[in-house]
PDB file of N, CA and C in Angstrom:
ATOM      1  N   UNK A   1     -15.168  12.675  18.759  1.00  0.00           N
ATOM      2  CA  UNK A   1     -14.400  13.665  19.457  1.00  0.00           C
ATOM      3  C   UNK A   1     -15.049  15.021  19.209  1.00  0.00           C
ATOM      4  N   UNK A   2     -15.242  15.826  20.602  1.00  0.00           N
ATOM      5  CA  UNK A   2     -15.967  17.311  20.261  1.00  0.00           C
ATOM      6  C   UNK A   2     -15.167  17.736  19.734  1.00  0.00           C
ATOM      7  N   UNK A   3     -15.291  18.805  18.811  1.00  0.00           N
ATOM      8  CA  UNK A   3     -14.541  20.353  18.506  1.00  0.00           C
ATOM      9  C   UNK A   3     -15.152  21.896  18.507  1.00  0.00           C
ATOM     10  N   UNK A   4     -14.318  22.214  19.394  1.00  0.00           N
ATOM     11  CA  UNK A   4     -14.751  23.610  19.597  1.00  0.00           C
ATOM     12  C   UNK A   4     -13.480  24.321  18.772  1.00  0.00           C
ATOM     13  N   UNK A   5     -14.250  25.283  18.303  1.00  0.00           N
ATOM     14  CA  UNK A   5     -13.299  25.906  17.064  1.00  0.00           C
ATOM     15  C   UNK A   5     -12.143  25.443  16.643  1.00  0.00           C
ATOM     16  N   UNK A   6     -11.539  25.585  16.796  1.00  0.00           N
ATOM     17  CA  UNK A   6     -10.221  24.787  16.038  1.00  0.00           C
ATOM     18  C   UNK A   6      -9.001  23.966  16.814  1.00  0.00           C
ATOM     19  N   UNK A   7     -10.416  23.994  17.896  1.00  0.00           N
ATOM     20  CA  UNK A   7      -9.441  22.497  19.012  1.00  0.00           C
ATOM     21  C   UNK A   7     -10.486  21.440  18.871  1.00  0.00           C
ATOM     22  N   UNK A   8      -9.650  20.591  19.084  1.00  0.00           N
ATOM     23  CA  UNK A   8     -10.378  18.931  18.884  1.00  0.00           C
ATOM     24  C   UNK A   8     -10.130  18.424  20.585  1.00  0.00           C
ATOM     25  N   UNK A   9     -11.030  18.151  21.222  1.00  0.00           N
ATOM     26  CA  UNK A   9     -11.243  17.901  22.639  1.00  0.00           C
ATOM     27  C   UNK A   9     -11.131  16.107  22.822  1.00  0.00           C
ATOM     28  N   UNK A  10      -9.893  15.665  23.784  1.00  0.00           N
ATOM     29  CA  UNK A  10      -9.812  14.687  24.053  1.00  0.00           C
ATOM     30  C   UNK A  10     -10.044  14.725  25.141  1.00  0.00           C
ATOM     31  N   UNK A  11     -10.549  13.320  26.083  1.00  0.00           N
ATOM     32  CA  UNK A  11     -10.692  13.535  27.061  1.00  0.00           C
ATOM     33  C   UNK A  11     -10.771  15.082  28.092  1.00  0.00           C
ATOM     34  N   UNK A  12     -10.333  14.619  29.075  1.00  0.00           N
ATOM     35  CA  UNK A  12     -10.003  16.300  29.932  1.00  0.00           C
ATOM     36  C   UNK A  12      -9.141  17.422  29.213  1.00  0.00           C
ATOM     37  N   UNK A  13      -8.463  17.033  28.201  1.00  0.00           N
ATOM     38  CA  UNK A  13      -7.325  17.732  27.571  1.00  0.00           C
ATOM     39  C   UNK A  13      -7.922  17.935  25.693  1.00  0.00           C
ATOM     40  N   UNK A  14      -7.611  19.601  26.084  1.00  0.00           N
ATOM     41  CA  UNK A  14      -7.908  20.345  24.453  1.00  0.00           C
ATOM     42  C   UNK A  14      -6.644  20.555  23.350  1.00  0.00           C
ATOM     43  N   UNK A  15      -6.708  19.730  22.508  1.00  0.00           N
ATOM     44  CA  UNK A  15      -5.312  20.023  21.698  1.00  0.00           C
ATOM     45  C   UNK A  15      -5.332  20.867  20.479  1.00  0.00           C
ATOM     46  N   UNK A  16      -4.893  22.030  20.428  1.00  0.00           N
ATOM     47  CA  UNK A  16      -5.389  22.367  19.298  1.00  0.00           C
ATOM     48  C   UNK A  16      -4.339  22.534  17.744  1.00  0.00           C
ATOM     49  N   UNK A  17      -5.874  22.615  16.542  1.00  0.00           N
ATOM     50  CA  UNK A  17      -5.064  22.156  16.018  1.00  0.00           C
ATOM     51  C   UNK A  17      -4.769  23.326  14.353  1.00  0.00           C
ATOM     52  N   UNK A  18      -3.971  23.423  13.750  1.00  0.00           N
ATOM     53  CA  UNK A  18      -4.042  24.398  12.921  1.00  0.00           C
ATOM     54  C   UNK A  18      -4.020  23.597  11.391  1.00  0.00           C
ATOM     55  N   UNK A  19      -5.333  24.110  10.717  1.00  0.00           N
ATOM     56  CA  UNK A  19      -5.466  23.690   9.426  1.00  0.00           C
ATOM     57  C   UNK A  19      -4.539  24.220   8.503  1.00  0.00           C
ATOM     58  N   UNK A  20      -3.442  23.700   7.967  1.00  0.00           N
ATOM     59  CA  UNK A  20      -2.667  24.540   6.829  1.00  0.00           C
ATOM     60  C   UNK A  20      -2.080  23.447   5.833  1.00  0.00           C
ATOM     61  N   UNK A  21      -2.007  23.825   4.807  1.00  0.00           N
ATOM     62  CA  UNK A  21      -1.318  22.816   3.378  1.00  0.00           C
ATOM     63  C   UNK A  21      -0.180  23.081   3.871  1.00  0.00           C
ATOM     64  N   UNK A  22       0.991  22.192   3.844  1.00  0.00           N
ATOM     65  CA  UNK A  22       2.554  21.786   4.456  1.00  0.00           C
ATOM     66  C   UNK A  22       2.950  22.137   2.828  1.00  0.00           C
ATOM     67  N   UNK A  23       4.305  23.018   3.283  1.00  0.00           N
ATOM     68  CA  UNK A  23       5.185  23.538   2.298  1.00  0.00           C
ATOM     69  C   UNK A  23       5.516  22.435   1.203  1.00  0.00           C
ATOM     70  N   UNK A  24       5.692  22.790   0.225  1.00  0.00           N
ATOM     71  CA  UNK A  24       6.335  21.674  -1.331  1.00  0.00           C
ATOM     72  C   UNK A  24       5.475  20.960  -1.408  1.00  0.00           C
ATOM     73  N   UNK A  25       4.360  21.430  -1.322  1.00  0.00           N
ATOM     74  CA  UNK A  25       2.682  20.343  -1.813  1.00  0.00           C
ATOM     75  C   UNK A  25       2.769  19.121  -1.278  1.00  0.00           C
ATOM     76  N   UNK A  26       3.082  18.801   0.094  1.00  0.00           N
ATOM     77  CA  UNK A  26       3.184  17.625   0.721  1.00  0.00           C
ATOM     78  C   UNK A  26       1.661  17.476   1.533  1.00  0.00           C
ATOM     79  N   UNK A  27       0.914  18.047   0.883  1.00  0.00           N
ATOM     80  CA  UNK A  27      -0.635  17.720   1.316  1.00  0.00           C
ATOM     81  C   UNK A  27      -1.246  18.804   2.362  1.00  0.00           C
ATOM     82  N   UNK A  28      -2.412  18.441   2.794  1.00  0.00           N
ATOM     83  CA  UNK A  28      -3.011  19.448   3.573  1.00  0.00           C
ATOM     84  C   UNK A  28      -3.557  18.874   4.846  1.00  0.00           C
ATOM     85  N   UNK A  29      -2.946  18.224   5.058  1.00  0.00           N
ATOM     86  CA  UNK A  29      -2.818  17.644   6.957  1.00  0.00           C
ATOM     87  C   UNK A  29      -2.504  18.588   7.722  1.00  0.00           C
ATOM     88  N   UNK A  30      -3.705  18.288   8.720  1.00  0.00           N
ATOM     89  CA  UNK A  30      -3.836  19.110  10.118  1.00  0.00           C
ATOM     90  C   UNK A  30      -2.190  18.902  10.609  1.00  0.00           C
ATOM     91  N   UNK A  31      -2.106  20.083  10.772  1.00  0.00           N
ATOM     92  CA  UNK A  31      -0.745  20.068  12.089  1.00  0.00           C
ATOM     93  C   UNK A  31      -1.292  20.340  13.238  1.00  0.00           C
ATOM     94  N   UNK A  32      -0.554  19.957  14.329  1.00  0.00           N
ATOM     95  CA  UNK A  32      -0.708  20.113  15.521  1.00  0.00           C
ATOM     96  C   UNK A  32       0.085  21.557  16.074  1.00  0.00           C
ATOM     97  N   UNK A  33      -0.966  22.177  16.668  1.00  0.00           N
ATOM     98  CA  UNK A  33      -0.156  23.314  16.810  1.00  0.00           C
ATOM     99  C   UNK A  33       1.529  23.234  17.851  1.00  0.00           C
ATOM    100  N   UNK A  34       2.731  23.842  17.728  1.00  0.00           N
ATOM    101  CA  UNK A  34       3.919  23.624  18.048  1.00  0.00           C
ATOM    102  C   UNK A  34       4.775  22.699  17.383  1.00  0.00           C
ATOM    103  N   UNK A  35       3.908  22.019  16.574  1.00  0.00           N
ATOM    104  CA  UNK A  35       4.408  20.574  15.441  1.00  0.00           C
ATOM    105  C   UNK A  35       5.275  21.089  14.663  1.00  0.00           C
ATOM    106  N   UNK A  36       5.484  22.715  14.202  1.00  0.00           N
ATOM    107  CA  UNK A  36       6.456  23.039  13.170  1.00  0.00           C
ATOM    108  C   UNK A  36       8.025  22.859  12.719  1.00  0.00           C
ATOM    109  N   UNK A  37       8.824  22.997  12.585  1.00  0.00           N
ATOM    110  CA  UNK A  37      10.225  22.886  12.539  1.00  0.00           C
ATOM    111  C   UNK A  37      11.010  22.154  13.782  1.00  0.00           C
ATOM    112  N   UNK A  38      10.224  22.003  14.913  1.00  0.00           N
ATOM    113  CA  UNK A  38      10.922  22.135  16.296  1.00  0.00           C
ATOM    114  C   UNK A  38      11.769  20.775  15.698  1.00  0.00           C
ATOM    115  N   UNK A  39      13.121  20.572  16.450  1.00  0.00           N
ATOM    116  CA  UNK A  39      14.363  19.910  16.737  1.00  0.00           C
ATOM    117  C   UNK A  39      13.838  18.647  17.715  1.00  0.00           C
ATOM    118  N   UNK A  40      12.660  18.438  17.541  1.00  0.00           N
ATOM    119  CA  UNK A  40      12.651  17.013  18.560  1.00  0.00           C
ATOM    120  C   UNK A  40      13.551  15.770  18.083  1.00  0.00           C
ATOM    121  N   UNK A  41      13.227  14.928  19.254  1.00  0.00           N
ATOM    122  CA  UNK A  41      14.082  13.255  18.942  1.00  0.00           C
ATOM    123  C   UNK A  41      13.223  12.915  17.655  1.00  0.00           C
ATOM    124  N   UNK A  42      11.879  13.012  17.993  1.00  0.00           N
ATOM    125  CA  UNK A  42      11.623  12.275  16.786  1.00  0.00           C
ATOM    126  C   UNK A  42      11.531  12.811  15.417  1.00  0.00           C
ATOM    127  N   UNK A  43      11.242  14.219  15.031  1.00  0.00           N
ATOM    128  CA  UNK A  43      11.593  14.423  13.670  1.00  0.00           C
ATOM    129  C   UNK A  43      13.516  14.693  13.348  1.00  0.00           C
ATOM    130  N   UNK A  44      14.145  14.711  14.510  1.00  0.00           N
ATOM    131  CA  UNK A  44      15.460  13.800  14.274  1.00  0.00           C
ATOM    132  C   UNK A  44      15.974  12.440  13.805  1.00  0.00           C
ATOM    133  N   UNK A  45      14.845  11.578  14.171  1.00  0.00           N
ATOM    134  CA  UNK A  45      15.150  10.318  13.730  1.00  0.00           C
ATOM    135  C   UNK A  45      14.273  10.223  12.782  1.00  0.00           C
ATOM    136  N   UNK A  46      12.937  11.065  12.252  1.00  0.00           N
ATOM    137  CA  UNK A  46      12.320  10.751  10.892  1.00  0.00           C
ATOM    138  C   UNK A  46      13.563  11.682   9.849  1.00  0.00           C
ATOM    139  N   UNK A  47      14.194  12.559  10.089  1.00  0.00           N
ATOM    140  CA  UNK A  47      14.562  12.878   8.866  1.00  0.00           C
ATOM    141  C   UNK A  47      16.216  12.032   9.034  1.00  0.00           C
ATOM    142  N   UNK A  48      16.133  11.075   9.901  1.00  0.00           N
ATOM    143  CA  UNK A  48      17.390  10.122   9.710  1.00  0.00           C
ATOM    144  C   UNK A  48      17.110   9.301   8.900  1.00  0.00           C
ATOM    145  N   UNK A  49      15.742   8.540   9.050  1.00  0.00           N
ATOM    146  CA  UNK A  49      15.030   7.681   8.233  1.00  0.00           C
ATOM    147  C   UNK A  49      14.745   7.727   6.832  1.00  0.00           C
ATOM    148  N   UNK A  50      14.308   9.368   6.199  1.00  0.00           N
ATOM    149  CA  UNK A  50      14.215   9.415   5.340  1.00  0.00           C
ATOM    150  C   UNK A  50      15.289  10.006   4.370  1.00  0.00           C
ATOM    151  N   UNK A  51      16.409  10.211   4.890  1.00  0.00           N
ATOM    152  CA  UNK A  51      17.986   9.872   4.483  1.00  0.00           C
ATOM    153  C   UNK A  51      18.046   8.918   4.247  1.00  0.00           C
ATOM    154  N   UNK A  52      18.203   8.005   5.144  1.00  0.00           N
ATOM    155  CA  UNK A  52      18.537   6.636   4.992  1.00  0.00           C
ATOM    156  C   UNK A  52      17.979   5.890   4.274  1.00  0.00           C
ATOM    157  N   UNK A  53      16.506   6.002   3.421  1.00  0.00           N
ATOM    158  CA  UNK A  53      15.473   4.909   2.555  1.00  0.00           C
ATOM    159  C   UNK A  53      16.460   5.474   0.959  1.00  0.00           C
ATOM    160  N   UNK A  54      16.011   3.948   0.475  1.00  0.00           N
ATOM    161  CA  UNK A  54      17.085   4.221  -0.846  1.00  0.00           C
ATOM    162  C   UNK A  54      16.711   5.006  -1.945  1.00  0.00           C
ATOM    163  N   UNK A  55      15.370   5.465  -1.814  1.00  0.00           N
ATOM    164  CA  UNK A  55      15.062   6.581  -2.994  1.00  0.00           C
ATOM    165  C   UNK A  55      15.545   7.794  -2.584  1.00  0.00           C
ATOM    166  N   UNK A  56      17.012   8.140  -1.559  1.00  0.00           N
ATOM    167  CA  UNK A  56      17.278   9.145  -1.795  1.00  0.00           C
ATOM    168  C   UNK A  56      19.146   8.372  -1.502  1.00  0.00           C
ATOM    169  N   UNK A  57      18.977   7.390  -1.055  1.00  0.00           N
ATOM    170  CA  UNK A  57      20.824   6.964  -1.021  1.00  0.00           C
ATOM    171  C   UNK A  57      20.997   6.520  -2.458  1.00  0.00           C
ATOM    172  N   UNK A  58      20.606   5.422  -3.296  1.00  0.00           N
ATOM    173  CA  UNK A  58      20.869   5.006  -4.013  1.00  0.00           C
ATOM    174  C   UNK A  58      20.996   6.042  -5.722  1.00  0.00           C
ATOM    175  N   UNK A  59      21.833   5.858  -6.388  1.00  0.00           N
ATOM    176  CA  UNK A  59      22.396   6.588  -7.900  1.00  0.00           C
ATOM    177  C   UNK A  59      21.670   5.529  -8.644  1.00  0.00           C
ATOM    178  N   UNK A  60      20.351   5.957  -9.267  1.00  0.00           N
ATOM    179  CA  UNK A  60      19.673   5.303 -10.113  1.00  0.00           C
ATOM    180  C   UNK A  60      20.195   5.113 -11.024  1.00  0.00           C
ATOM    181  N   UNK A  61      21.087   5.517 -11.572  1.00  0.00           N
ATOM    182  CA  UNK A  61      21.761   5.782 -12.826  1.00  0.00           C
ATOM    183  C   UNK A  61      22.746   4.854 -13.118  1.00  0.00           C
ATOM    184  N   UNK A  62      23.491   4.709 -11.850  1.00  0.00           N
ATOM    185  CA  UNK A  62      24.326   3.502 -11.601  1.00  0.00           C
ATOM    186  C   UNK A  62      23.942   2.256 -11.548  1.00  0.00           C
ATOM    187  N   UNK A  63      22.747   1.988 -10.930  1.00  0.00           N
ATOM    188  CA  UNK A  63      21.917   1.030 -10.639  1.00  0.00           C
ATOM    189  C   UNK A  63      21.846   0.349 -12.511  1.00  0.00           C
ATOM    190  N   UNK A  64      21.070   1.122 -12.972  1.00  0.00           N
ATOM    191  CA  UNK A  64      20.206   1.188 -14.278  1.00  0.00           C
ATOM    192  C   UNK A  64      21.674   0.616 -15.227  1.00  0.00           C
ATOM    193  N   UNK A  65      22.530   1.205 -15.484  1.00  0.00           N
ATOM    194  CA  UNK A  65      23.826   1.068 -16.285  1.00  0.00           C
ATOM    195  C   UNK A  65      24.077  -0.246 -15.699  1.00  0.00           C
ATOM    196  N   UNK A  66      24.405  -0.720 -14.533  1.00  0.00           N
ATOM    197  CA  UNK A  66      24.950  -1.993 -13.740  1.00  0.00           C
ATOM    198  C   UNK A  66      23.997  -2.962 -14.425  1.00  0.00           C
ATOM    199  N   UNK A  67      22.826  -2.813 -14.264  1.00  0.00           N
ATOM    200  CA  UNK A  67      21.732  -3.932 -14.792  1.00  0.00           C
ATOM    201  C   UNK A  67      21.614  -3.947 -16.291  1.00  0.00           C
ATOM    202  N   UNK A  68      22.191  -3.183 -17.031  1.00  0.00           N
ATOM    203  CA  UNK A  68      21.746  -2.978 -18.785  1.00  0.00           C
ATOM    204  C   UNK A  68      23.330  -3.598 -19.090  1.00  0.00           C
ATOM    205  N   UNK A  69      24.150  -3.221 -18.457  1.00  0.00           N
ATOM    206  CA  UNK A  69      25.897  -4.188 -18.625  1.00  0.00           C
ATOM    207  C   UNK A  69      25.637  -5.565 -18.500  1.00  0.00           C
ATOM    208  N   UNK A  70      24.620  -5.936 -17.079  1.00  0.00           N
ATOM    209  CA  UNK A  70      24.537  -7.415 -16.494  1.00  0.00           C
ATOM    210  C   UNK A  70      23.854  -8.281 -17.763  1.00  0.00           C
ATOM    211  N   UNK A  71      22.838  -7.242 -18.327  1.00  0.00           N
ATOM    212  CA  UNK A  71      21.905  -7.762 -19.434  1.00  0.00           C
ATOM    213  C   UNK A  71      22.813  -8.100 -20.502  1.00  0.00           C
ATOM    214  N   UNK A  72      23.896  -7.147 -20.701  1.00  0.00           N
ATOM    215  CA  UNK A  72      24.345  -7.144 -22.345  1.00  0.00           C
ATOM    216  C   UNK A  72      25.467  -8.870 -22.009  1.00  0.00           C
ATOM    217  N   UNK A  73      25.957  -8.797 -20.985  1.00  0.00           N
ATOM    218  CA  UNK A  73      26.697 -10.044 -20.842  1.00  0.00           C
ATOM    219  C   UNK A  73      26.031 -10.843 -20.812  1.00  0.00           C
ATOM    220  N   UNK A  74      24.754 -11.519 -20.359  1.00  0.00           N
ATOM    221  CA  UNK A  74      23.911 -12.186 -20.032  1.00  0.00           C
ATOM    222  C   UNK A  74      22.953 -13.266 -21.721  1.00  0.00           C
ATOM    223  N   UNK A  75      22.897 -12.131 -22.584  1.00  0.00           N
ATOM    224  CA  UNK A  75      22.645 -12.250 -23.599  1.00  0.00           C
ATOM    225  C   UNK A  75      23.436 -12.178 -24.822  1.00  0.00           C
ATOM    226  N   UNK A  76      24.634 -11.403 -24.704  1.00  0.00           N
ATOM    227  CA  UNK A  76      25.238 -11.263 -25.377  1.00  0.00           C
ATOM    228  C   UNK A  76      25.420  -9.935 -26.082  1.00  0.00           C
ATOM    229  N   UNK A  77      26.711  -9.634 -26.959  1.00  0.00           N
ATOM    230  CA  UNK A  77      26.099  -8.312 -27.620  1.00  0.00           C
ATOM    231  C   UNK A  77      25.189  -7.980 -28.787  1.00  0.00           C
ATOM    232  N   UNK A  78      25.543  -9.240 -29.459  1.00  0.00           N
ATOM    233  CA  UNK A  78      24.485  -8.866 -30.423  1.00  0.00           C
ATOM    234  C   UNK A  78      22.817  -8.786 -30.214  1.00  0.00           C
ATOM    235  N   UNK A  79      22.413  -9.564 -29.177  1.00  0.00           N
ATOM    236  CA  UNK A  79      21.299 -10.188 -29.029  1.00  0.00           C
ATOM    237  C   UNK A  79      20.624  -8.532 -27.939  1.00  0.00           C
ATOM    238  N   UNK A  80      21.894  -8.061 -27.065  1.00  0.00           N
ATOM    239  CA  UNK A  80      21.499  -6.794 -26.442  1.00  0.00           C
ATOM    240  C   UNK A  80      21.318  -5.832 -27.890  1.00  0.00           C
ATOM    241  N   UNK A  81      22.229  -5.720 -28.446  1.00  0.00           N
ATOM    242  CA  UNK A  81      21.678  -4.849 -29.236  1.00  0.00           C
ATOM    243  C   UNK A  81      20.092  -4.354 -30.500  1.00  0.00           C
ATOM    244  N   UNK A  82      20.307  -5.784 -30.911  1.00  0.00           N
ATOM    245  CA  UNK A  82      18.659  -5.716 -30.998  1.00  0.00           C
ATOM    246  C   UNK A  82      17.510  -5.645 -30.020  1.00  0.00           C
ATOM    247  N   UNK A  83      18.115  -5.436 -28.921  1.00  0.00           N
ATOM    248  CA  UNK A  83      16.808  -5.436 -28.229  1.00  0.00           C
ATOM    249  C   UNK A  83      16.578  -3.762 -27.667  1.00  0.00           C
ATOM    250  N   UNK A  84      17.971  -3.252 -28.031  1.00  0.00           N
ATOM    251  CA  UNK A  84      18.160  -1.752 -27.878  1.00  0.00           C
ATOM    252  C   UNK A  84      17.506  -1.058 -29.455  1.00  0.00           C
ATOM    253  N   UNK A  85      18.030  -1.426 -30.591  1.00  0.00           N
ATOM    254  CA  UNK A  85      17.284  -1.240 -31.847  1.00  0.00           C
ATOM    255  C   UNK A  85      15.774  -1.276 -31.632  1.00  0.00           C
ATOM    256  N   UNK A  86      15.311  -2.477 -30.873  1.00  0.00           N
ATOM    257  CA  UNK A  86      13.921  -2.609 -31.124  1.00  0.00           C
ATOM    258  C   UNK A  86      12.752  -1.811 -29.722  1.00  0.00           C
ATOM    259  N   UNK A  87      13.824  -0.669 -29.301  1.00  0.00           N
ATOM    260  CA  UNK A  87      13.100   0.293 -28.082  1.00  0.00           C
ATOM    261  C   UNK A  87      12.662   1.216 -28.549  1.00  0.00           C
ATOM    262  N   UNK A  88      11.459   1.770 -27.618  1.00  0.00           N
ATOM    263  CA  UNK A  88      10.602   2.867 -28.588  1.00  0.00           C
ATOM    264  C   UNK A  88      11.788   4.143 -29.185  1.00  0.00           C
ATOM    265  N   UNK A  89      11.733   4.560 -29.793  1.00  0.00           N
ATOM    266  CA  UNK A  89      13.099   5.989 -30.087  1.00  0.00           C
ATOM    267  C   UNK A  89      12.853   6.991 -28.856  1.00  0.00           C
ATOM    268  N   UNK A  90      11.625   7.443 -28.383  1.00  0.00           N
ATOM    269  CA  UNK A  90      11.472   8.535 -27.353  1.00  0.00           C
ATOM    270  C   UNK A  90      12.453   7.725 -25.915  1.00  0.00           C
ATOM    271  N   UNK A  91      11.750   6.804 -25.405  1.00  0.00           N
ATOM    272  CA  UNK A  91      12.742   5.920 -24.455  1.00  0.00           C
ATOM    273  C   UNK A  91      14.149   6.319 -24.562  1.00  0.00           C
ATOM    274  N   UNK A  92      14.799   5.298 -25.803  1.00  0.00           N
ATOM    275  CA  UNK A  92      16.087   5.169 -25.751  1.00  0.00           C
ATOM    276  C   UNK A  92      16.610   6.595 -26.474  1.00  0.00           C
ATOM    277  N   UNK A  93      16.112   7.358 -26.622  1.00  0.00           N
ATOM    278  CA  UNK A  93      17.102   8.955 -26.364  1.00  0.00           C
ATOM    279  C   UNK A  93      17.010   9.448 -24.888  1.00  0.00           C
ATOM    280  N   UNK A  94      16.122   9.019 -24.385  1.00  0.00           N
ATOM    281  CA  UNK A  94      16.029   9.771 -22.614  1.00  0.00           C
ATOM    282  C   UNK A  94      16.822   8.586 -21.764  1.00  0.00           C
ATOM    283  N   UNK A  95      16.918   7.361 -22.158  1.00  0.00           N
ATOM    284  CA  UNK A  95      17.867   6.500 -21.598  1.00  0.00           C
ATOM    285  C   UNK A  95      19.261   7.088 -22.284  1.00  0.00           C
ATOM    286  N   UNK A  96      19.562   7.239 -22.893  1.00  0.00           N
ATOM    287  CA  UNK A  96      21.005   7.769 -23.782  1.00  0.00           C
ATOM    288  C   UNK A  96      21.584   8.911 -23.206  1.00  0.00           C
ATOM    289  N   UNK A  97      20.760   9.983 -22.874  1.00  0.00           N
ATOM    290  CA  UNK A  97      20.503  11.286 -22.246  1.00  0.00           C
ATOM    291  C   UNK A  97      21.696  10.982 -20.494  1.00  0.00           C
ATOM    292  N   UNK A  98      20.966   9.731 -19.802  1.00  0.00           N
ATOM    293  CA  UNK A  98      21.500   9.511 -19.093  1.00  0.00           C
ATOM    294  C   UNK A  98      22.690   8.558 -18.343  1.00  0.00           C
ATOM    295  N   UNK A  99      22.171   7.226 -19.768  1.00  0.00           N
ATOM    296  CA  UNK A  99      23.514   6.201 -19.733  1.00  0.00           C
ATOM    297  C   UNK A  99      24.269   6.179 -20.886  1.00  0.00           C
ATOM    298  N   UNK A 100      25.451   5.527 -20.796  1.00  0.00           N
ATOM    299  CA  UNK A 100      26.423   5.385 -21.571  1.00  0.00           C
ATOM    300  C   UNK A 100      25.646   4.082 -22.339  1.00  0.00           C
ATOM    301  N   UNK A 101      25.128   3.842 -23.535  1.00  0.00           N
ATOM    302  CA  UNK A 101      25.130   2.550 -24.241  1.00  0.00           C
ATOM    303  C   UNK A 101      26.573   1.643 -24.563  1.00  0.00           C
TER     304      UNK A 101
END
């Protein structure tokens, strides 16, 4: 594909394009010039999408507590608890920090 200064030439049609790093260090991909903020269908339905993916629906925290309860029944308490005794100390204060043991 030719480029003449800072348009990239497709066929009969010149699109041009503006080099800039995207806000919150989300990389340094060419935008298309008019690509910014605009209200289209489709960055309507990408920022539906990326609502909707579970690294921003789901409470890790809840998750994490649900599965360390499932564990302690699963094994028992004593048998959970040594296995909580036998976690690095840095870990299980930043796990503590955030779950209830």
């Amino acid at each position: 594909m030719p480029v003449a200064g800072n348009e990239a030439v497709r066929g009969e049609r010149a699109v041009s394009v503006v080099g800039e790093v995207a806000p919150h260090g989300r990389g340094g991909a060419a935008r298309w010039a008019g690509g910014g903020n605009e209200d289209t269908p489709h960055e309507q339905r990408r920022r539906r999408l990326a609502a909707a993916h579970p690294a921003h629906a789901v409470d890790l925290r809840l998750v994490t507590h649900h599965q360390l309860e499932t564990l302690k029944n699963q094994v028992g308490v004593e048998t959970f608890e040594r296995l909580v005794q036998s976690t690095d100390p840095d870990t299980l204060k930043q796990i503590r920090e955030y779950i209830p043991l």
